[in-house]
Structures are given as C-alpha cells and as structure tokens.
Protein backbone atom coordinates (compact mmCIF):
# COMPACT_ATOMS: atom_id res chain seq x y z
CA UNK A 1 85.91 109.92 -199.59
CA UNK A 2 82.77 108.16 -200.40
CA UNK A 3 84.18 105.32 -198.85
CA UNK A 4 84.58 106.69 -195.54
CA UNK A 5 81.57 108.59 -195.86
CA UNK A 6 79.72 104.93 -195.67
CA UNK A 7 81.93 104.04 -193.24
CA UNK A 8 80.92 106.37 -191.10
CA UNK A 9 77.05 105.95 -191.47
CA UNK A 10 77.40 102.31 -191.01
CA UNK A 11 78.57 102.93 -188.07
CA UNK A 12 76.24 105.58 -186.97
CA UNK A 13 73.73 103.34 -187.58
CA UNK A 14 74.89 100.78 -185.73
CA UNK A 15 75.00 102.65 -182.88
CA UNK A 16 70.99 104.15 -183.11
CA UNK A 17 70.20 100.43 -183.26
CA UNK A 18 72.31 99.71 -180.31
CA UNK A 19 70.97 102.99 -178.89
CA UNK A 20 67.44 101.47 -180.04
CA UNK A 21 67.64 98.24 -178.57
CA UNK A 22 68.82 99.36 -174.77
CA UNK A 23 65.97 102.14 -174.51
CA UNK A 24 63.46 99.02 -175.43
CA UNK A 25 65.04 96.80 -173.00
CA UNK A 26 65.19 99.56 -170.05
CA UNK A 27 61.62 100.36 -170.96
CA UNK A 28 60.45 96.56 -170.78
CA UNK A 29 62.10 96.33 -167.71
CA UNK A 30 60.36 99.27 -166.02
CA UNK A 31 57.13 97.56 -167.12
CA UNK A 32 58.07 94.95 -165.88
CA UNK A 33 59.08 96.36 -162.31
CA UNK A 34 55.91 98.41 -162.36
CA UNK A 35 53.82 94.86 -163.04
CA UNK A 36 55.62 93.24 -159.73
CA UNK A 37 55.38 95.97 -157.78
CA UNK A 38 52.19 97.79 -158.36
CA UNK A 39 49.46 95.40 -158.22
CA UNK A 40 45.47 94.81 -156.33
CA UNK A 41 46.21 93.09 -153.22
CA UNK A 42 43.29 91.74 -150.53
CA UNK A 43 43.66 93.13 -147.07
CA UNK A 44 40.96 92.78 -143.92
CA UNK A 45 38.57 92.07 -146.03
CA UNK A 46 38.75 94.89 -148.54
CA UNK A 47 41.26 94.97 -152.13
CA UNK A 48 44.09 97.85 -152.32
CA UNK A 49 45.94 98.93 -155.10
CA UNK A 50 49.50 97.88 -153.89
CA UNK A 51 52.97 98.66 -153.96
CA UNK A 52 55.02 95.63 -153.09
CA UNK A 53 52.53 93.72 -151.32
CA UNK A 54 51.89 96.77 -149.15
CA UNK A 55 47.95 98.21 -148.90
CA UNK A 56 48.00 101.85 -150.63
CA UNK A 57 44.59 103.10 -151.67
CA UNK A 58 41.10 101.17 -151.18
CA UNK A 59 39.87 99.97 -154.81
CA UNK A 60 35.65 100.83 -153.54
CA UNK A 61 37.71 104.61 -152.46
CA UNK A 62 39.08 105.56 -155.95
CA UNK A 63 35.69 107.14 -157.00
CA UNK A 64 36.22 109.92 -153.78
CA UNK A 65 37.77 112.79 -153.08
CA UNK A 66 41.66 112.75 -153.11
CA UNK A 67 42.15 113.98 -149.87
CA UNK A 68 39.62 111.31 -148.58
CA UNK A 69 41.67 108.81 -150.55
CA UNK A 70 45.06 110.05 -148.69
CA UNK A 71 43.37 109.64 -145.12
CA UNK A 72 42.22 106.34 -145.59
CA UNK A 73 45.26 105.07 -147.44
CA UNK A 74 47.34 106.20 -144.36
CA UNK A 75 44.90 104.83 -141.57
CA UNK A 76 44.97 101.27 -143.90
CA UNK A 77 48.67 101.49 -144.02
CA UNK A 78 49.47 102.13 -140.34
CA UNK A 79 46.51 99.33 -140.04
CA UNK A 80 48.66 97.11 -141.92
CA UNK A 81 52.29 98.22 -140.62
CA UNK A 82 50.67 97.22 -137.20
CA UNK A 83 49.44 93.49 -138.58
CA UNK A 84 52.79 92.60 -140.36
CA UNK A 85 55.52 94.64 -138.75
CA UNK A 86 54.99 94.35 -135.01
C-alpha cells in the first residue's frame, strides 16, 4: 500500500508542476501580448498611450478628469481613423 501511496503522489506532483509550468508560460505570454500591444505611440505631434499602434488617451491628458480623458481619446481616435483608414 505504501507503494502505491508514493505512486500516486509522484504523480500528483508531477502534474502541479506541469500545472505550474503552463500557468507561468500563459502568464508570460499575456505580458508579453500586453508589451506589443499596449505601448506610448507619437501622433500629430502629441504621445498616446496605444493599443496596437492605434492613439487611445493623450499622455499630457492622464492628470484630468476621466470623462475629459474619454472625449479627447475619441476625437484623437476618429482624428486618426480619418489619417490612416481613409
């Protein structure tokens, strides 16, 4: 019985590493993603925070308001949908 008893926790343990090892590779891959897609991009003049290359949010706006924020994220995105997309 002990026998299988070790058996079995070898193997358990084998599988928590496995387990281990995929949630630190699916985690350094979201950081990853995050790093390529989420970035500071220059647009007109001025430097975003980005999300695939795309203007979101002015870097001089981040100390405002959110709702400011929102307005002139979507006014530099139509602005920039217009420039690269027409």
């Amino acid at each position: 019985m002990k026998f299988f008893n070790a058996i079995c926790n070898w193997l358990k343990r084998i599988k928590e590493r496995s387990q281990a090892a995929r949630q630190e590779r699916h985690t350094k891959q979201l950081e990853k993603i995050s790093c390529e897609s989420i970035n500071v991009t220059e647009f007109n003049g001025c430097l975003y925070i980005a999300h695939d290359g795309v203007p979101i949010v002015r870097v001089d706006d981040l100390k405002a308001k959110a709702p400011d924020v929102l307005a002139q994220a979507r006014e530099d995105y139509l602005a920039w949908r217009a420039k690269f997309n027409a």
